[in-house]
Protein backbone atom coordinates (compact mmCIF):
# COMPACT_ATOMS: atom_id res chain seq x y z
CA UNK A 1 72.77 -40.15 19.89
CA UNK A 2 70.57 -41.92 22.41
CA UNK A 3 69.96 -40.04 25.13
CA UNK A 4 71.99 -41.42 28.78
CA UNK A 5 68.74 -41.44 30.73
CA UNK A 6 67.15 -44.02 27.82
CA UNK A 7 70.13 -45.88 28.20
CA UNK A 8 70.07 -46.07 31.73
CA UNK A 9 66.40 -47.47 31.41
CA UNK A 10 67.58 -50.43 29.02
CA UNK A 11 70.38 -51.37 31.46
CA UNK A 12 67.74 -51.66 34.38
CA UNK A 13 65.31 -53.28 32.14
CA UNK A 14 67.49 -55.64 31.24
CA UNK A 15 68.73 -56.31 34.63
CA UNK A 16 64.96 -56.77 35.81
CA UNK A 17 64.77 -59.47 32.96
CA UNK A 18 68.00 -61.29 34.16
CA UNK A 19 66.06 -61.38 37.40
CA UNK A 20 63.35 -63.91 36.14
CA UNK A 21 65.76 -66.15 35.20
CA UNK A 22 66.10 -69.69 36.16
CA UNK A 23 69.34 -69.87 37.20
CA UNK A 24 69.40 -73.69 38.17
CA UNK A 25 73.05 -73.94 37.48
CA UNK A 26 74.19 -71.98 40.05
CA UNK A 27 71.44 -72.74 42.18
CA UNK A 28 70.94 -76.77 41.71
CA UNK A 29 68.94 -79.26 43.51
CA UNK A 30 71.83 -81.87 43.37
CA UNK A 31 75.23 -82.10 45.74
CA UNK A 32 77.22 -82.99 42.62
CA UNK A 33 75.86 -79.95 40.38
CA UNK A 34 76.12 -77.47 43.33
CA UNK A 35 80.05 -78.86 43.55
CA UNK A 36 80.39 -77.86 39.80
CA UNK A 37 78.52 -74.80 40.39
CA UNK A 38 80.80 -73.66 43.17
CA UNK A 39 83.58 -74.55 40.73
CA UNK A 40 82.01 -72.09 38.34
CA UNK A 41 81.73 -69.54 40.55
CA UNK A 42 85.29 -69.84 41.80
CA UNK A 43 86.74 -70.02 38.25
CA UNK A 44 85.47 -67.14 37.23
CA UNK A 45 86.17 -64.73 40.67
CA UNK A 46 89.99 -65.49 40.25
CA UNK A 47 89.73 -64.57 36.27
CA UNK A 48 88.02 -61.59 37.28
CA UNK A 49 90.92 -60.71 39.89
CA UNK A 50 92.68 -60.16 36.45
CA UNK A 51 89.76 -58.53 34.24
CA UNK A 52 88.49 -56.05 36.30
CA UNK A 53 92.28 -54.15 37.35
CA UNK A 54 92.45 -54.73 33.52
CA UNK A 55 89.89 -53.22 32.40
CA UNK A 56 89.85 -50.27 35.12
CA UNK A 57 94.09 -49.57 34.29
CA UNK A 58 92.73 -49.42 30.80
CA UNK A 59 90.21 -46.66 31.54
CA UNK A 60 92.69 -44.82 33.54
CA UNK A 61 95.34 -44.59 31.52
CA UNK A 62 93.31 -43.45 29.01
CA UNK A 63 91.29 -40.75 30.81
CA UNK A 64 95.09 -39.74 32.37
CA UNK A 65 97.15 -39.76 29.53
CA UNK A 66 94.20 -37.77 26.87
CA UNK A 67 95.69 -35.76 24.63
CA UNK A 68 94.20 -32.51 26.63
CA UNK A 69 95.80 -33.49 30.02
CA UNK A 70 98.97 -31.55 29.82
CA UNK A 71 99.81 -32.18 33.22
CA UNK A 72 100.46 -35.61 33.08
CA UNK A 73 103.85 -36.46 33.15
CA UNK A 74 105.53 -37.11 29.43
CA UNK A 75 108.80 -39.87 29.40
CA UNK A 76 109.43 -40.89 25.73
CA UNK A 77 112.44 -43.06 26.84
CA UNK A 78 110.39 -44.93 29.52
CA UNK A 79 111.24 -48.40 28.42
CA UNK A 80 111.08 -50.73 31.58
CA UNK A 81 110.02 -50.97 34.97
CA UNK A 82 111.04 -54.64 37.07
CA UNK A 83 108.55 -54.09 39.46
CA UNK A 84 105.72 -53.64 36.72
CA UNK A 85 107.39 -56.61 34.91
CA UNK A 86 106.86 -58.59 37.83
CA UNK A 87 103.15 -57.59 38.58
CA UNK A 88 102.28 -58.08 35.14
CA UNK A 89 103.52 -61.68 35.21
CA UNK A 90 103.81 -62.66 38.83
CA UNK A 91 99.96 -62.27 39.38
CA UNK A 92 98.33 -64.05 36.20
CA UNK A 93 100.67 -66.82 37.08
CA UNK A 94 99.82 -67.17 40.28
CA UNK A 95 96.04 -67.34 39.30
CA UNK A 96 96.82 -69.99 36.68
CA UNK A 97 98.35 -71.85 39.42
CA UNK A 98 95.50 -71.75 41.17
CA UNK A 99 93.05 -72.83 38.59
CA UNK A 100 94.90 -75.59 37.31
CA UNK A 101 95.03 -77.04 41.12
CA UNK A 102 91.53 -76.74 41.29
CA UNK A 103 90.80 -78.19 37.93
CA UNK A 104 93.22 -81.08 38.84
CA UNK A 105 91.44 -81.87 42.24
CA UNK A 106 87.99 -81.32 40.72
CA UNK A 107 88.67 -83.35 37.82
CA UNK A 108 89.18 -86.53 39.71
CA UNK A 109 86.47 -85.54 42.78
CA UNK A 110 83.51 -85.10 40.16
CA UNK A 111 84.27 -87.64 37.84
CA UNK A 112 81.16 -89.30 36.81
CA UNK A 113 82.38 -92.60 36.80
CA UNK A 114 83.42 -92.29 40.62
CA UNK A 115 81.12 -93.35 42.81
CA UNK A 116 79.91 -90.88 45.51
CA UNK A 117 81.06 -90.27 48.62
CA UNK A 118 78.35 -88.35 50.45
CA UNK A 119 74.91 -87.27 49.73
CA UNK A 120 75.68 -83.07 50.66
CA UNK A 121 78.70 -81.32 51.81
CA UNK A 122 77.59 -82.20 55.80
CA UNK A 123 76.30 -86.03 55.13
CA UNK A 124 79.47 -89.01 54.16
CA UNK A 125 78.07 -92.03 52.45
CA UNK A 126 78.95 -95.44 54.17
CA UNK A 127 81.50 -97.72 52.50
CA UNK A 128 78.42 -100.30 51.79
CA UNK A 129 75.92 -98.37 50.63
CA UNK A 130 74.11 -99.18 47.41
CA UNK A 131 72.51 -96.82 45.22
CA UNK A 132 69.81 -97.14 42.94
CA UNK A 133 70.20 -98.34 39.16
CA UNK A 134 68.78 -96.84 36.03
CA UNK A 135 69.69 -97.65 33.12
CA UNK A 136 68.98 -94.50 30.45
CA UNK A 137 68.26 -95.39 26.46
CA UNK A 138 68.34 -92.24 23.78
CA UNK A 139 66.61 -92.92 21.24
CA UNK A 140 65.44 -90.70 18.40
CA UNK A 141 63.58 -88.71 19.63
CA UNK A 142 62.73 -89.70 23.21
CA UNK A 143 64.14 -90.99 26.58
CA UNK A 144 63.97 -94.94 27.85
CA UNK A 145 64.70 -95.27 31.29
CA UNK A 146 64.60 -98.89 32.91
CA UNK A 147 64.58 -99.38 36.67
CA UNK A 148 66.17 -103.04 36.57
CA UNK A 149 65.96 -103.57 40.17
CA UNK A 150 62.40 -102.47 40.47
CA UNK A 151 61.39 -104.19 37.16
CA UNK A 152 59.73 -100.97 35.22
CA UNK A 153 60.27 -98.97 32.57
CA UNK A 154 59.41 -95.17 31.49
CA UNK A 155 59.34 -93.11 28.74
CA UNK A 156 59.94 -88.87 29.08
CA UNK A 157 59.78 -90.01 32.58
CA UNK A 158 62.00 -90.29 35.29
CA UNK A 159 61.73 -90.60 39.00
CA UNK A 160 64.25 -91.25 42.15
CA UNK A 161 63.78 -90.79 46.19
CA UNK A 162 66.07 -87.96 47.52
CA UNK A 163 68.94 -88.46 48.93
CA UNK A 164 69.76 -91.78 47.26
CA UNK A 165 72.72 -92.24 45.40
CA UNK A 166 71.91 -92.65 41.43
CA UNK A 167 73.59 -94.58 38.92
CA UNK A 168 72.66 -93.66 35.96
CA UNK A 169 74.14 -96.66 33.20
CA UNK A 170 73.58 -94.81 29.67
CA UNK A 171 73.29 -95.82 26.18
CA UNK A 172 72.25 -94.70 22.82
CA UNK A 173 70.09 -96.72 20.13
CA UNK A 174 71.45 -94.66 16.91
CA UNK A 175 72.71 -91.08 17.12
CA UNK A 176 74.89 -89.48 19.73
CA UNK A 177 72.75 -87.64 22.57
CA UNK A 178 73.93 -86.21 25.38
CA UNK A 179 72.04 -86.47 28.65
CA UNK A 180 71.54 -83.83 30.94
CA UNK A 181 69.68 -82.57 34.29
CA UNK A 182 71.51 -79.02 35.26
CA UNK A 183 69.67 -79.52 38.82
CA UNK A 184 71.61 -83.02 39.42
CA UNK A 185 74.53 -83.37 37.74
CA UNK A 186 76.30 -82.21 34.50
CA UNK A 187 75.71 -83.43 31.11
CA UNK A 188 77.14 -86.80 29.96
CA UNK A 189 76.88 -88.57 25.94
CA UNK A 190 75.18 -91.19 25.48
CA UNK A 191 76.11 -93.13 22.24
CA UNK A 192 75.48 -96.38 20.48
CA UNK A 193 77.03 -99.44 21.59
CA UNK A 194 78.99 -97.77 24.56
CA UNK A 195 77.82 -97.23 27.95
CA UNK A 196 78.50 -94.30 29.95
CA UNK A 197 77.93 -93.35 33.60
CA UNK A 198 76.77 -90.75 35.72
CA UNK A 199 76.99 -91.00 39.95
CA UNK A 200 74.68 -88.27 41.80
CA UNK A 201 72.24 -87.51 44.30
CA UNK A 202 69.31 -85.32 44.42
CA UNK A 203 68.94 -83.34 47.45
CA UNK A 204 65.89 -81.60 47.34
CA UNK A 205 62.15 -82.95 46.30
CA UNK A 206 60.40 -80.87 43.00
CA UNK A 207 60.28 -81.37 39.54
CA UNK A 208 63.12 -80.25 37.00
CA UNK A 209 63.61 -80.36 33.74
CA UNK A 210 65.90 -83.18 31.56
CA UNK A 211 66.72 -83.18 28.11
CA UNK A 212 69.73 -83.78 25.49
CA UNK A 213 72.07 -81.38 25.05
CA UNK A 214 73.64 -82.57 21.90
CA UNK A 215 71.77 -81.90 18.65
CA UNK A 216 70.76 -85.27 17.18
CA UNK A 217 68.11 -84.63 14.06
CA UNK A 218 64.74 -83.33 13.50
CA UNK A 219 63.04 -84.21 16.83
CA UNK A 220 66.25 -83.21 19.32
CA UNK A 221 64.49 -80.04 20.25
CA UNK A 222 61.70 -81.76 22.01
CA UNK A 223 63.85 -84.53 23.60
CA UNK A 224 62.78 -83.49 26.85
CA UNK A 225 61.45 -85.42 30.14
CA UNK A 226 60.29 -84.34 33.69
CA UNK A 227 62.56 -85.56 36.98
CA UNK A 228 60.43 -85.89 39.40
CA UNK A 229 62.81 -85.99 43.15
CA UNK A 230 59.87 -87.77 45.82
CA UNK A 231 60.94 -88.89 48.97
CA UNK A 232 61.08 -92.68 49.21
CA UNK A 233 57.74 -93.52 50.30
CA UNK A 234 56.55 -91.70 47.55
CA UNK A 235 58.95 -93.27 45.11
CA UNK A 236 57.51 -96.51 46.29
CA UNK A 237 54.07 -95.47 45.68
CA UNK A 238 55.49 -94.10 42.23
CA UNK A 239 57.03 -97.35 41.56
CA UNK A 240 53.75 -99.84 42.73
CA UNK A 241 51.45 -97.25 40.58
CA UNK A 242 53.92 -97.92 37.49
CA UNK A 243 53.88 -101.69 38.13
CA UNK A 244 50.11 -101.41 37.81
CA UNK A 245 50.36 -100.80 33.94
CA UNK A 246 49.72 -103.52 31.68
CA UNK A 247 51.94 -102.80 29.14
CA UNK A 248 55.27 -104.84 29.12
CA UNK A 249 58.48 -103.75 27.63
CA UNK A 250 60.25 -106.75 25.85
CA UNK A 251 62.16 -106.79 22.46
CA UNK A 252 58.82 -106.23 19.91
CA UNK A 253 57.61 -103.77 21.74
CA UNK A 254 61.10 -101.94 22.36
CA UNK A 255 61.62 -102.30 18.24
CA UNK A 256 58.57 -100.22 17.98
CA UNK A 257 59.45 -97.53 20.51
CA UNK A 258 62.59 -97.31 19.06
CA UNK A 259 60.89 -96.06 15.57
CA UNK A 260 62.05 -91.88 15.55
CA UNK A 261 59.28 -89.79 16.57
CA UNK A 262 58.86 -86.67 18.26
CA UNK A 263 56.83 -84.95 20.89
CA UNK A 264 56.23 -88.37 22.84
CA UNK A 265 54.27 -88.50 25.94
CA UNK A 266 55.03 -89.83 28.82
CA UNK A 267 54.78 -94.26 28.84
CA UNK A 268 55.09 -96.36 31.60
CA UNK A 269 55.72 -100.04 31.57
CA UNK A 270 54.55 -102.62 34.68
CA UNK A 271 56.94 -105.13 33.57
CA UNK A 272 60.53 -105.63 31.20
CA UNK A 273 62.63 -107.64 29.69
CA UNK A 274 65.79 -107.88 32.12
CA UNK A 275 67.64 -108.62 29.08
CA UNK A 276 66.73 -106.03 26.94
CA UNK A 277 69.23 -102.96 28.34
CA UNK A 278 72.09 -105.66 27.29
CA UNK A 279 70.73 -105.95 24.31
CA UNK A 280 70.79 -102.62 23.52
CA UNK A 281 73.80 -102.04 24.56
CA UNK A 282 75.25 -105.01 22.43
CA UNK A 283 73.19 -103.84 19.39
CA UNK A 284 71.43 -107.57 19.49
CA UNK A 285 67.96 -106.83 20.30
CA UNK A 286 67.17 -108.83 17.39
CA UNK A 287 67.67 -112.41 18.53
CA UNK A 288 69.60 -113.45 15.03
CA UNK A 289 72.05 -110.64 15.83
CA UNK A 290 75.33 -111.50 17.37
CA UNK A 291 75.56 -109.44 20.34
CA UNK A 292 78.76 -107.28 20.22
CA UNK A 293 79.99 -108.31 23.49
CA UNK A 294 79.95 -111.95 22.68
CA UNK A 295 81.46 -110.94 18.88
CA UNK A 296 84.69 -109.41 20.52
CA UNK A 297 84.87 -112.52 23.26
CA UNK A 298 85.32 -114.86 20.41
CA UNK A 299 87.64 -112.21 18.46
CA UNK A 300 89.64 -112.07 21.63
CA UNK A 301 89.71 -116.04 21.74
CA UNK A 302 90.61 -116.48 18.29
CA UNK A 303 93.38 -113.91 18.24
CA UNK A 304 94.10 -115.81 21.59
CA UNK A 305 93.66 -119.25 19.81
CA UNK A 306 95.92 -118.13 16.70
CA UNK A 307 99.01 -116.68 19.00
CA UNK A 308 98.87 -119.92 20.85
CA UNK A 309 99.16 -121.75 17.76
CA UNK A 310 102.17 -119.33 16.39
CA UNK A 311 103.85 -119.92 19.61
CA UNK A 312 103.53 -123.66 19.39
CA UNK A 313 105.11 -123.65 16.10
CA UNK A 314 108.16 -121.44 16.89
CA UNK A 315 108.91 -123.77 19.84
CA UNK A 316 108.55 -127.11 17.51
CA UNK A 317 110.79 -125.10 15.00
CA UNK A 318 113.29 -124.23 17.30
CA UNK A 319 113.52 -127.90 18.49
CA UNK A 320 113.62 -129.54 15.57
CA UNK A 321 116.44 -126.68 14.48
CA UNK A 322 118.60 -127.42 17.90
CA UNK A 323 117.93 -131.36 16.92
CA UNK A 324 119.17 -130.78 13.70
CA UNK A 325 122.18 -129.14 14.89
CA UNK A 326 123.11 -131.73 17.49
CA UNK A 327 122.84 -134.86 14.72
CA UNK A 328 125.45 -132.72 12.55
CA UNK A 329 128.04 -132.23 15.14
């Protein structure tokens, strides 16, 4: 039997080491992750308004009812009580009521697909605003992102001014990845010839941690970048130091990059292909490949093409049948 004042020490120990954790989730650098982390929070207090009288009723009635308490009261024909009945399912109801509003309304508010609508719970957005582009490549075992607007490209890099809304346009070149900055946003898949997207805003300068949080081979456990928030006119600087490079990212050099390895560091490119992100996307970065987009165009025409010609025939049919009928009467 281990003594209670050991056990006492391991409860505070581990208490103190719960302390030195980095709860960034609940504590985010991002409106949209602080939204979800709210959520959190309020998802689990109205679950706990259930636990806790749970657990607590559980304890009582145990320590009451102990087979040494002879004063508590004995009723072996107890079999019902309306009020109990009603406490028992009035108030887990209620709370599931509750929670599936709240998952309703936060469902469509933090969809990552919808653009934002303010940079923090005190600043709106204005109807015209336009927020910066990135497009985000997972490859095996490393993170492309290209700034399209700004003409660069990184590697286990990635950089935005605060309080600018993001959109993050992301991709896969083989496996399935999932992308994912706890201090900005939540996490989001990224897979081959689909594009997902991710709106958000980073509120607060520093550098946090990004990295895929779906398994994806030997190399996923070091698929892992630095975000770096700056304010813009050190974004600009960022971006006019990465346009010094001399290395360009077009379609050789991007089939080269795209070769699995692990443990990258960090790449920057001055200059890139504006075609290349569609090309990944399409899964044509080799210029004898048929891009996928134009593929299903001309599968759409051709279906298109082939109804047309179906429905022209049915219409000469039917003529020539109503013809045919007219010349016998």
């Amino acid at each position: 039997m281990v003594p209670l004042f050991i056990r006492c020490g391991l409860i505070f120990l581990s208490f103190a080491l719960l302390a030195g954790c980095n709860t960034v989730v609940l504590n985010p650098a991002g409106d949209i992750a602080a939204q979800q982390g709210n959520l959190i929070v309020v998802s689990t207090a109205l679950m706990l308004l259930i636990i806790v009288p749970v657990i607590v009723l559980t304890i009582f009635f145990a320590w009451k009812y102990r087979q040494s308490n002879t004063a508590a009261k004995y009723d072996p024909d107890w079999d019902h009580s309306t009020k109990l009945e009603l406490v028992i399912w009035g108030a887990p109801l209620l709370i599931i009521i509750v929670l599936g509003l709240i998952t309703w309304i936060t469902t469509h508010t933090l969809d990552p697909y919808r653009p934002l609508s303010r940079i923090d719970a005190e600043r709106p957005l204005p109807a015209d605003h336009k927020p910066l582009v990135i497009e985000v490549v997972a490859l095996d075992w490393k993170w492309l992102f290209i700034y399209p607007e700004q003409g660069i490209a990184t590697v286990n890099e990635l950089a935005t001014p605060v309080d600018t809304p993001i959109q993050f346009k992301i991709t896969a070149s083989t496996y399935m990845n999932s992308f994912y900055i706890p201090a900005l946003a939540g996490q989001i898949y990224a897979m081959a010839g689909m594009e997902t997207k991710l709106h958000a805003v980073l509120n607060k300068p520093g550098t946090y941690e990004g990295f895929s949080a779906n398994f994806s081979g030997d190399g996923f456990s070091h698929m892992r970048f630095k975000y770096h928030g700056l304010s813009s006119s050190d974004f600009e600087t960022w971006v006019n130091d990465v346009k010094t490079q001399r290395d360009a990212l077009d379609r050789p050099s991007y089939v080269a990059l795209e070769k699995p390895s692990a443990r990258e560091p960090v790449r920057r490119y001055g200059s890139v292909d504006p075609t290349l992100y569609h090309a990944i996307l399409n899964r044509c970065v080799d210029e004898h490949a048929t891009c996928m987009d134009k593929m299903m165009k001309h599968d759409h025409h051709r279906a298109s093409g082939n109804n047309s010609v179906e429905h022209d025939a049915m219409k000469h049919n039917d003529m020539e049948h109503h013809e045919h009928h007219e010349h016998h009467e």
